[in-house]
N, C-alpha and C. Protein backbone atom coordinates (compact mmCIF):
# COMPACT_ATOMS: atom_id res chain seq x y z
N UNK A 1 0.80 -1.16 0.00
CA UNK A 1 0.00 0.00 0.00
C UNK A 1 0.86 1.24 0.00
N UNK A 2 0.23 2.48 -0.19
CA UNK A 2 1.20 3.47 -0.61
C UNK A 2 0.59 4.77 0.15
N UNK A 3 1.64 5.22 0.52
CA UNK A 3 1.85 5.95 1.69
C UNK A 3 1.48 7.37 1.53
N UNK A 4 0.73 8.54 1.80
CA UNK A 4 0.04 9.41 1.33
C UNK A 4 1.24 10.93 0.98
N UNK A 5 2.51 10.39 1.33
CA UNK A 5 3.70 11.29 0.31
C UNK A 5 3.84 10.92 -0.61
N UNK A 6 3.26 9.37 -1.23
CA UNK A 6 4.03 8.99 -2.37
C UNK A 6 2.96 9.19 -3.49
N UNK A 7 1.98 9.45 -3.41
CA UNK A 7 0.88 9.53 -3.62
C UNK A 7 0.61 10.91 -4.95
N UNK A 8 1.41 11.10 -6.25
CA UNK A 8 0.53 12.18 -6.52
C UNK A 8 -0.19 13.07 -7.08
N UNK A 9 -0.19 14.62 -6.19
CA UNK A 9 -1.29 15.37 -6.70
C UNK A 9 -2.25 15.23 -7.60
N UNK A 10 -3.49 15.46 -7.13
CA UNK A 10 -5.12 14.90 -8.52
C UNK A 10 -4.99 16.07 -9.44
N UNK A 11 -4.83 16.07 -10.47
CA UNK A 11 -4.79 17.31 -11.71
C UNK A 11 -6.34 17.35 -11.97
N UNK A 12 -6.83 18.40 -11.81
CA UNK A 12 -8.48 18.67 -12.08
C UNK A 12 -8.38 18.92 -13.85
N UNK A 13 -9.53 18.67 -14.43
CA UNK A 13 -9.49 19.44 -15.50
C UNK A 13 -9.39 20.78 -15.68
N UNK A 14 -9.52 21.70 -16.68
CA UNK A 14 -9.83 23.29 -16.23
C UNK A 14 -11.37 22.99 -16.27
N UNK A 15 -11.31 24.23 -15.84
CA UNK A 15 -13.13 24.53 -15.64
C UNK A 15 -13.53 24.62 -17.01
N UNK A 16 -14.73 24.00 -16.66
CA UNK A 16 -15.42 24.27 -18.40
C UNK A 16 -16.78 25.50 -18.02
N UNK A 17 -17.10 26.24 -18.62
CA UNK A 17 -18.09 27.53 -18.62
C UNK A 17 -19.18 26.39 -19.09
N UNK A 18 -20.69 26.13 -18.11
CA UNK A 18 -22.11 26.04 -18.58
C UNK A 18 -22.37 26.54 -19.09
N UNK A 19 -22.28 27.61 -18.79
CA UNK A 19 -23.43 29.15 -19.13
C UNK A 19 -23.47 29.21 -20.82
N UNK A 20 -22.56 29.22 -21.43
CA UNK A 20 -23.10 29.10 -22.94
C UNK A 20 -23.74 28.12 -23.98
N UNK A 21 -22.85 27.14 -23.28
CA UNK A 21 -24.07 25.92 -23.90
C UNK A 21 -25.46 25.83 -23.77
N UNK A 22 -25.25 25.96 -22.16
CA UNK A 22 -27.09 26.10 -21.82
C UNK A 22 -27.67 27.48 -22.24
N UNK A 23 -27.08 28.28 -22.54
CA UNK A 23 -28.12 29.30 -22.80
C UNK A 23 -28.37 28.70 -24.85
N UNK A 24 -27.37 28.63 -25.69
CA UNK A 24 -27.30 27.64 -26.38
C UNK A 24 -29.01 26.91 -26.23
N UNK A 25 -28.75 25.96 -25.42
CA UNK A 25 -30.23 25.11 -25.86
C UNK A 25 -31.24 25.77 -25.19
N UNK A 26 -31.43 26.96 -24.08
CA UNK A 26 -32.70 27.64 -23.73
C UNK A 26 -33.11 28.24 -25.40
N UNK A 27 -32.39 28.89 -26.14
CA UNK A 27 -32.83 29.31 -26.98
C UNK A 27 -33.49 28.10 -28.21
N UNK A 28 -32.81 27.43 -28.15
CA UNK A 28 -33.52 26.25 -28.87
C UNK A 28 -34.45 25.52 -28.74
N UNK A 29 -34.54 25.55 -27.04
CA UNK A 29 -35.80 25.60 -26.65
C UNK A 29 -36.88 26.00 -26.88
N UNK A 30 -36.89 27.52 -26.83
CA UNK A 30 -37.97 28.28 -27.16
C UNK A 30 -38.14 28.63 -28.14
N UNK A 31 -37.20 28.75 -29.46
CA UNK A 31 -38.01 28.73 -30.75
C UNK A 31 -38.50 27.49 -31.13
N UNK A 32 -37.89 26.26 -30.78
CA UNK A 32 -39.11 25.36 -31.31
C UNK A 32 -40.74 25.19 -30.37
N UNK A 33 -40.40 26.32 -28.88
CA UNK A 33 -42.06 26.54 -28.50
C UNK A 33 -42.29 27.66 -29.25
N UNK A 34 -42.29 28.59 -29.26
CA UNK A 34 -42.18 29.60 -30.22
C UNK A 34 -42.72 29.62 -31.89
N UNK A 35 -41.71 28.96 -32.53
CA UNK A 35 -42.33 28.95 -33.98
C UNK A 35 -43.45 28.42 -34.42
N UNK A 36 -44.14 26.99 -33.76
CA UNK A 36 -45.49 26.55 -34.48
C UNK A 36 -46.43 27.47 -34.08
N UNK A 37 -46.24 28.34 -32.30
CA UNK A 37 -47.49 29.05 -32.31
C UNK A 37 -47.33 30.79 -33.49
N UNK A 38 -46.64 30.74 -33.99
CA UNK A 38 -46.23 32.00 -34.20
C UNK A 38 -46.83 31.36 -36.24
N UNK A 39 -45.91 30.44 -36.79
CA UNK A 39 -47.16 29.57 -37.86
C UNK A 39 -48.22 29.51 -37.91
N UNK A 40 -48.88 28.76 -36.77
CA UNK A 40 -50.60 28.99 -36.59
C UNK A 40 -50.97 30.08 -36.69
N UNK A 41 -50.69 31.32 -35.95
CA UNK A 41 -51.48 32.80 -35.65
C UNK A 41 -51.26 32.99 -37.52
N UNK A 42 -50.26 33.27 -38.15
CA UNK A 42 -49.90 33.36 -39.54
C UNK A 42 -51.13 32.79 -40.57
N UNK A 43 -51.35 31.70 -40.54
CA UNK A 43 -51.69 30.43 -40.97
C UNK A 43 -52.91 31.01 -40.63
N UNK A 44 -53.77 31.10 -39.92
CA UNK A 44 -55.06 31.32 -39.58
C UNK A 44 -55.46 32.55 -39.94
N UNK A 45 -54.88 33.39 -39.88
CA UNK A 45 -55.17 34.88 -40.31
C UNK A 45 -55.02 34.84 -41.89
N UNK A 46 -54.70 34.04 -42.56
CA UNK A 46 -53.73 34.30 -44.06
C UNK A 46 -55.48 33.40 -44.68
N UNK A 47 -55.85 34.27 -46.16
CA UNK A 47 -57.32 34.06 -46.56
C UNK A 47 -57.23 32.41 -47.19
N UNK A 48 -57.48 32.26 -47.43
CA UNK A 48 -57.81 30.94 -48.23
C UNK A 48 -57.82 30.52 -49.82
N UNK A 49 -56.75 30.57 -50.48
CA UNK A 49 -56.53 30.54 -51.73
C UNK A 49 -58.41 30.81 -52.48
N UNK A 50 -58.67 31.01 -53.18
CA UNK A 50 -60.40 30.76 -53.82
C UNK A 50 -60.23 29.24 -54.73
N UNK A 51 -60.82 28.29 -54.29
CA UNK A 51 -61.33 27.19 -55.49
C UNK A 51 -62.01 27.16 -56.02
N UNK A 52 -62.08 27.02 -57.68
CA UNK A 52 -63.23 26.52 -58.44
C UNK A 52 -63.94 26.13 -57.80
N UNK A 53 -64.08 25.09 -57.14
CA UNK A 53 -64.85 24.07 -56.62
C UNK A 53 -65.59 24.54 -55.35
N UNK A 54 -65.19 25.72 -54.65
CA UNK A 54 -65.98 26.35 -53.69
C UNK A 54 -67.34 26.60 -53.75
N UNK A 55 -67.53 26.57 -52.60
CA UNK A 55 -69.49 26.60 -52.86
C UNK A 55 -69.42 27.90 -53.41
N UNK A 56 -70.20 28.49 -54.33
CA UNK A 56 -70.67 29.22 -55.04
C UNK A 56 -72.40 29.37 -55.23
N UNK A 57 -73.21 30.00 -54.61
CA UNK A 57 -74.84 29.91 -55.13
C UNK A 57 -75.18 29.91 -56.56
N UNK A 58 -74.45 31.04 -57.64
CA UNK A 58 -74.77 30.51 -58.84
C UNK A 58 -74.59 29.62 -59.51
N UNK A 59 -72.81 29.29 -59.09
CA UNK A 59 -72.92 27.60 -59.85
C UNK A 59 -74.09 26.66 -59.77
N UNK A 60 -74.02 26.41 -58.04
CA UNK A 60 -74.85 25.28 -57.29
C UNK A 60 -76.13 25.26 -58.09
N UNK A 61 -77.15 26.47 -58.60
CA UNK A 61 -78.27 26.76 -58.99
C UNK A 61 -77.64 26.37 -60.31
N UNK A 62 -76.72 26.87 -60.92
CA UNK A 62 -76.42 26.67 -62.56
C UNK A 62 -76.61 25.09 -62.68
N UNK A 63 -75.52 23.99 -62.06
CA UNK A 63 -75.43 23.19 -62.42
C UNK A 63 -76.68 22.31 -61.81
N UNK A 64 -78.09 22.77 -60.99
CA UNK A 64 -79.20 21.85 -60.64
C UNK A 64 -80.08 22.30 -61.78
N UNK A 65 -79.97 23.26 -62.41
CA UNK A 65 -81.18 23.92 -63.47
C UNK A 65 -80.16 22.79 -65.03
N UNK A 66 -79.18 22.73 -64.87
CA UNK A 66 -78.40 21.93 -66.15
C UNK A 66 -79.01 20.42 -66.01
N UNK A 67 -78.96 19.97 -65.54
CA UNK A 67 -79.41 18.57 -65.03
C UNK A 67 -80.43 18.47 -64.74
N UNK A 68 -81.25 19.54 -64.50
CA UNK A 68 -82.82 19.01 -64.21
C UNK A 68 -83.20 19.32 -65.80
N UNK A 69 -82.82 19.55 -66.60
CA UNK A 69 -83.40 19.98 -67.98
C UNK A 69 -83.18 18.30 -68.82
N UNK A 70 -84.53 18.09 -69.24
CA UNK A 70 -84.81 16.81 -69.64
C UNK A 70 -84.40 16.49 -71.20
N UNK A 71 -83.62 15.83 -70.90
CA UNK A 71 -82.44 15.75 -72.25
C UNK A 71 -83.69 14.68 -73.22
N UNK A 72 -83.41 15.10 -74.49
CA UNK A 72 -83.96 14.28 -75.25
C UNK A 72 -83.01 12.62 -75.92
N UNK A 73 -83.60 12.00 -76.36
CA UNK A 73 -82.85 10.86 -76.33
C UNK A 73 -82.09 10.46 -78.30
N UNK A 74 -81.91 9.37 -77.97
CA UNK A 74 -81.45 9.32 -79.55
C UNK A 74 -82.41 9.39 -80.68
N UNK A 75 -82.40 10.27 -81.86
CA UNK A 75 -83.29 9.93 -82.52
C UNK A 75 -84.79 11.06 -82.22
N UNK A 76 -84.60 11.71 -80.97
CA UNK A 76 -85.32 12.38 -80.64
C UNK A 76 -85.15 13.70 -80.94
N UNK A 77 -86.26 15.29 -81.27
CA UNK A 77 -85.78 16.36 -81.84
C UNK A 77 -84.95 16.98 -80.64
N UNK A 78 -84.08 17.55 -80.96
CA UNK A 78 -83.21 18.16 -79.77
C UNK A 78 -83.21 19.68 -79.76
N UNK A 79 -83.22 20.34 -80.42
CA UNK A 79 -83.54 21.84 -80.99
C UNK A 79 -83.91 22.56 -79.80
N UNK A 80 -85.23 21.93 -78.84
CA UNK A 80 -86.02 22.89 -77.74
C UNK A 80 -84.83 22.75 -76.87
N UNK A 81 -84.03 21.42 -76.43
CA UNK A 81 -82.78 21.10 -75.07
C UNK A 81 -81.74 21.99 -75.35
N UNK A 82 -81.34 21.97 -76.92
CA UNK A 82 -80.20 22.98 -77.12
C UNK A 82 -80.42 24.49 -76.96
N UNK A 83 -81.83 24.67 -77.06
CA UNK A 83 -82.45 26.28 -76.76
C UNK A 83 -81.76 26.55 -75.49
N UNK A 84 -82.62 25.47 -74.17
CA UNK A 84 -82.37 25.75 -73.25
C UNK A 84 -80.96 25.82 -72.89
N UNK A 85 -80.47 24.87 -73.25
CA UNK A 85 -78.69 24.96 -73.00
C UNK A 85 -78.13 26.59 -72.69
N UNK A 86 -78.54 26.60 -74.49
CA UNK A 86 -77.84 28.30 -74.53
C UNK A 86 -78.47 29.27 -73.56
N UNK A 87 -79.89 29.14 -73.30
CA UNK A 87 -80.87 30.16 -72.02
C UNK A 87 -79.78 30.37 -71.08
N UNK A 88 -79.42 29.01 -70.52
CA UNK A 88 -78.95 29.09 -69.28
C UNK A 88 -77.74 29.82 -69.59
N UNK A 89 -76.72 29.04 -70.15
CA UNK A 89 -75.13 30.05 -70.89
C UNK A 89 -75.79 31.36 -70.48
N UNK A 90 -76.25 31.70 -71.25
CA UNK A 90 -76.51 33.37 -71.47
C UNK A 90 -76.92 33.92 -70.14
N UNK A 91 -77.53 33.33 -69.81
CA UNK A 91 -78.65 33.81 -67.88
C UNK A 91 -76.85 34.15 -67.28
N UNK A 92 -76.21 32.89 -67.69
CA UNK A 92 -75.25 32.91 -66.45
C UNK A 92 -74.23 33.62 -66.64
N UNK A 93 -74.11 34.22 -68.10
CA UNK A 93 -73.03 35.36 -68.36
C UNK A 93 -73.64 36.44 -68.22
N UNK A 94 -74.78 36.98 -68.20
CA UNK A 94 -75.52 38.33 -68.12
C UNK A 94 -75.38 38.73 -66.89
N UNK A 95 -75.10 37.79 -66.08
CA UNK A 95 -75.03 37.42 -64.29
C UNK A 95 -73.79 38.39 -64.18
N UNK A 96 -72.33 36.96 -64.79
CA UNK A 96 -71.20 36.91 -64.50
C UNK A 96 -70.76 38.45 -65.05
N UNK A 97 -71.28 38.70 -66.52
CA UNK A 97 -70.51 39.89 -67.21
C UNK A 97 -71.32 40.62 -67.62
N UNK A 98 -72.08 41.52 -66.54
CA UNK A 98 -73.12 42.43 -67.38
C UNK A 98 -72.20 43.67 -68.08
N UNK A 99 -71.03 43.84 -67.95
CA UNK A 99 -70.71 45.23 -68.43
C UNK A 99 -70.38 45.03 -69.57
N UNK A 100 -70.16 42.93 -70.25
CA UNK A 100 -69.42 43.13 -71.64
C UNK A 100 -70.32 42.17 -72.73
N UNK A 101 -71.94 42.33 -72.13
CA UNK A 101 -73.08 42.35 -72.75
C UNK A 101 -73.26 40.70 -73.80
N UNK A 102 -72.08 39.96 -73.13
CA UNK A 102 -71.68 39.00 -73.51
C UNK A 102 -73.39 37.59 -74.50
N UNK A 103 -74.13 38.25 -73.24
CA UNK A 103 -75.64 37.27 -73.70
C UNK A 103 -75.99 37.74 -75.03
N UNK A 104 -75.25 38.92 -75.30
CA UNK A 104 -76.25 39.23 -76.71
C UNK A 104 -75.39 38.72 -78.07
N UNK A 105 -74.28 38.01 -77.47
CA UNK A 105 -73.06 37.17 -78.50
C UNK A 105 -73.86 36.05 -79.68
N UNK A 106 -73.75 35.56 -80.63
CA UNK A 106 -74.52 34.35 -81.23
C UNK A 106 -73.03 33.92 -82.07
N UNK A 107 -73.88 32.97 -82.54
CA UNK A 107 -73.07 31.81 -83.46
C UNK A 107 -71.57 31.90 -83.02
N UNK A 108 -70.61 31.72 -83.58
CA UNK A 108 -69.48 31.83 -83.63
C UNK A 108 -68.78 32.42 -81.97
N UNK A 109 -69.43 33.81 -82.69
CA UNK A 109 -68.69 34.90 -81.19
C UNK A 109 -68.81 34.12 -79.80
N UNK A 110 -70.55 33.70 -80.01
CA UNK A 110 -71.37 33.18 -78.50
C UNK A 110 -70.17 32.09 -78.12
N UNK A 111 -69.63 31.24 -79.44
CA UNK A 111 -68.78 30.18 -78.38
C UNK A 111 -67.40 30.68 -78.22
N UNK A 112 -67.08 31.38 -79.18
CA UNK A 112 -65.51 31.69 -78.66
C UNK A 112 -65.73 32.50 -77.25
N UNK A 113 -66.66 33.48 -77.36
CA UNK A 113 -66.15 34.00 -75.73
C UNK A 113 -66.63 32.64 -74.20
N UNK A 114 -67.15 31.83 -74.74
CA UNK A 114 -67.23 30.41 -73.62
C UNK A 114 -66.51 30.13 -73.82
N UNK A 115 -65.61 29.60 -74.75
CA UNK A 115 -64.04 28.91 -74.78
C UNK A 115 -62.99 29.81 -74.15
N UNK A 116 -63.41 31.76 -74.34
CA UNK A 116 -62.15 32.33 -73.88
C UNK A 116 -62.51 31.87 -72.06
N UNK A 117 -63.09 31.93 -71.90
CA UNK A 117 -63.54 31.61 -70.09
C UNK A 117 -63.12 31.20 -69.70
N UNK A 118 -63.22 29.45 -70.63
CA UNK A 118 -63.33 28.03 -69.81
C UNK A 118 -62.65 26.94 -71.12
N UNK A 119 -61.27 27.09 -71.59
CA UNK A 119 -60.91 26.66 -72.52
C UNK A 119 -60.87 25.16 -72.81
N UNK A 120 -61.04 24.52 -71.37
CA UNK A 120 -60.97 23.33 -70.83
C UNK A 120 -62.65 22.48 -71.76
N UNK A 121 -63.75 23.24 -71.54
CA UNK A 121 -64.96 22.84 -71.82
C UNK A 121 -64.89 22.48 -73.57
N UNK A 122 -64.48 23.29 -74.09
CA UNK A 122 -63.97 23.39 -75.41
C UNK A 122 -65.00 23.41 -76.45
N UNK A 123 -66.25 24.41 -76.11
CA UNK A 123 -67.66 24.61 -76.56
C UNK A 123 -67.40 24.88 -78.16
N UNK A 124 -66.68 25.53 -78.49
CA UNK A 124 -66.46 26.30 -79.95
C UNK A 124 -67.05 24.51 -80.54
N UNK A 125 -66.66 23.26 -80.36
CA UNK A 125 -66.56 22.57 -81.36
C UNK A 125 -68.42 22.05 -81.71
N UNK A 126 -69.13 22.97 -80.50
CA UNK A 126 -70.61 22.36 -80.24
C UNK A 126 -71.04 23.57 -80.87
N UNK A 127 -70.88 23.76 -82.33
CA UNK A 127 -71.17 24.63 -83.13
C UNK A 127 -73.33 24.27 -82.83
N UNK A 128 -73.26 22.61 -83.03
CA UNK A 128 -75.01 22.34 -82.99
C UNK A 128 -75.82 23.33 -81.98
N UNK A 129 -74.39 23.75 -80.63
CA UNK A 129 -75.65 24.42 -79.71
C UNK A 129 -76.60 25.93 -80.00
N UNK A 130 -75.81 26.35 -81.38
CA UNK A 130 -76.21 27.66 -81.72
C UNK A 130 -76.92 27.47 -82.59
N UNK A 131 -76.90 26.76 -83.47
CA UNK A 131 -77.54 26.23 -84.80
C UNK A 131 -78.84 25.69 -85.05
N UNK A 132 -78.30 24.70 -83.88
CA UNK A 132 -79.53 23.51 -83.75
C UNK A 132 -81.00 23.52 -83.40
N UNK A 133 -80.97 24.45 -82.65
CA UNK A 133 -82.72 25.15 -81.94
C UNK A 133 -82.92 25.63 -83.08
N UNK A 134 -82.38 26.26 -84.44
CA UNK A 134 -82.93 26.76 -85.68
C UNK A 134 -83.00 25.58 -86.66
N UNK A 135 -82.43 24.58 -86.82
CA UNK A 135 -82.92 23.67 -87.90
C UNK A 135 -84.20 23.07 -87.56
N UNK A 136 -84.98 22.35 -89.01
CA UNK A 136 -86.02 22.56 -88.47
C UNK A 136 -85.90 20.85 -88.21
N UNK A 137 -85.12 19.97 -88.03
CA UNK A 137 -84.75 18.57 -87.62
C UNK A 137 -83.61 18.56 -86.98
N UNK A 138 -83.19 18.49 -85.92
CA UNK A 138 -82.13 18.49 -84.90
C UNK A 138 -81.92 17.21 -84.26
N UNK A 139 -81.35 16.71 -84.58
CA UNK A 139 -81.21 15.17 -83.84
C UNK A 139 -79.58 14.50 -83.63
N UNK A 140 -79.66 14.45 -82.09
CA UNK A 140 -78.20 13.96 -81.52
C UNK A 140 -78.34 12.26 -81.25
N UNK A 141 -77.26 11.98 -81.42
CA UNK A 141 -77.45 10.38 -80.97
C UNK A 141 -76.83 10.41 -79.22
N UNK A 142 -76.96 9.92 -78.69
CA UNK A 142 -77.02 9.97 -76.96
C UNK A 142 -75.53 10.18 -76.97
N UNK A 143 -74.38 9.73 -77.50
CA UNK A 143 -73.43 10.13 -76.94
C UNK A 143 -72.93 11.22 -77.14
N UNK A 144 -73.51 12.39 -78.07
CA UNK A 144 -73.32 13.64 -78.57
C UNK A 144 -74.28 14.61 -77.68
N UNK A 145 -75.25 13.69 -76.86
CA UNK A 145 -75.94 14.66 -76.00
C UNK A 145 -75.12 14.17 -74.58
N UNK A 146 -74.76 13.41 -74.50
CA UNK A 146 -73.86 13.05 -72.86
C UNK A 146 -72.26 14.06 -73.42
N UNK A 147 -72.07 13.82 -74.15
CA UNK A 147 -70.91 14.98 -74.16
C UNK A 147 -70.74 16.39 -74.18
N UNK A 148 -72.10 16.73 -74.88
CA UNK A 148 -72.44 17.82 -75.10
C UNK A 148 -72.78 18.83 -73.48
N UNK A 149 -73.52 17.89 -72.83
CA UNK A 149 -73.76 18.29 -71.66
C UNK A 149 -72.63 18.34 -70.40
N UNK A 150 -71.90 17.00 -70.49
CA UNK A 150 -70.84 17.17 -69.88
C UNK A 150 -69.69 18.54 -70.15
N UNK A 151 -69.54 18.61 -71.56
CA UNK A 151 -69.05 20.07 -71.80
C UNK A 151 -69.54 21.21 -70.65
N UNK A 152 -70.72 21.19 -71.12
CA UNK A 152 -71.21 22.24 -70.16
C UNK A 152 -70.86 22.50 -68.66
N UNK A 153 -71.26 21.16 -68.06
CA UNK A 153 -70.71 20.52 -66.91
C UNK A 153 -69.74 21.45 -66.66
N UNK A 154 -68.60 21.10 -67.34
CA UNK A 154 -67.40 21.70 -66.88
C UNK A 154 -67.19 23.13 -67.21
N UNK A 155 -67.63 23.56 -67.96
CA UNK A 155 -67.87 25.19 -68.28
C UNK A 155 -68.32 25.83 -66.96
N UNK A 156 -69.24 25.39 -66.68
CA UNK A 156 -70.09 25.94 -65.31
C UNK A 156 -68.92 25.83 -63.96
N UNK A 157 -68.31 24.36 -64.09
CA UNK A 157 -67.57 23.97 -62.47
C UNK A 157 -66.51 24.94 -62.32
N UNK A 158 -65.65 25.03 -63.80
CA UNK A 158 -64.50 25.49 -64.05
C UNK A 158 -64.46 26.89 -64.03
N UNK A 159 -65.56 27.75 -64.82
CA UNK A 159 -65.69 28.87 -64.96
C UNK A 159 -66.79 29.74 -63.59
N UNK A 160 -68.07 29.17 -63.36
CA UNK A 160 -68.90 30.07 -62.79
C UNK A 160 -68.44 30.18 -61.44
């Protein structure tokens, strides 16, 4: 055993400083309490992009008055359905654009300014919807009236 002269001296480390490390993670602390509530308040106050798809009253009414209109079938005169078609178009741009008198548009014009709208619907090629209420035999075969309408469909979702 060894004798407490022979023994020696304990070398300490130097001192190491807390104080900056820990202040170091207090701050790290508190911005991660800090930043989500400071996101939320942001986040909640900030408006809500607008969707097409948002409730809208004229759409909602546009697209129940589109669908409640009793499509004629194959073989059947279509002339009075395509009337109505265009009624509604027009009701719903006289709505949307009274200052650029758009309802009083026909043939040609009437669809290019629905295509400038809603390019997606791609009405210009449903030349029948302007035409057709004037011939005096109008007749779609069902899949020219399911497309025709679906056009619309999306004219209304996309645009109104």
């Amino acid at each position: 055993m060894l004798s407490p002269e022979q023994l020696q001296p304990i070398i300490l480390p130097p001192a190491i400083s807390w104080w900056p490390p820990a202040l170091g993670w207090w701050l790290l602390g508190l911005t991660l309490f800090i930043v989500p509530i400071v996101w939320r308040s942001i986040s909640a106050t900030r408006p809500l992009p607008h969707s097409p798809q948002s409730s809208d009253p004229l759409r909602e009414n546009a697209l129940q008055q589109l669908h409640a209109l009793p499509k004629p079938h194959a073989g059947e005169q279509a002339g009075p359905w395509l009337q109505q078609l265009n009624q509604l178009l027009k009701r719903i741009c006289a709505m949307r654009y009274p200052e650029q008198a758009s309802h009083r548009l026909s043939g040609r014009e009437w669809l290019a300014f629905l295509d400038s709208r809603c390019p997606a619907a791609g009405l210009t090629r449903w030349m029948v919807l302007v035409q057709g209420a004037y011939q005096p035999d109008c007749r779609l075969d069902d899949k020219s009236i399911a497309q025709l309408q679906q056009a619309i469909d999306t004219w209304i979702r996309k645009h109104v």
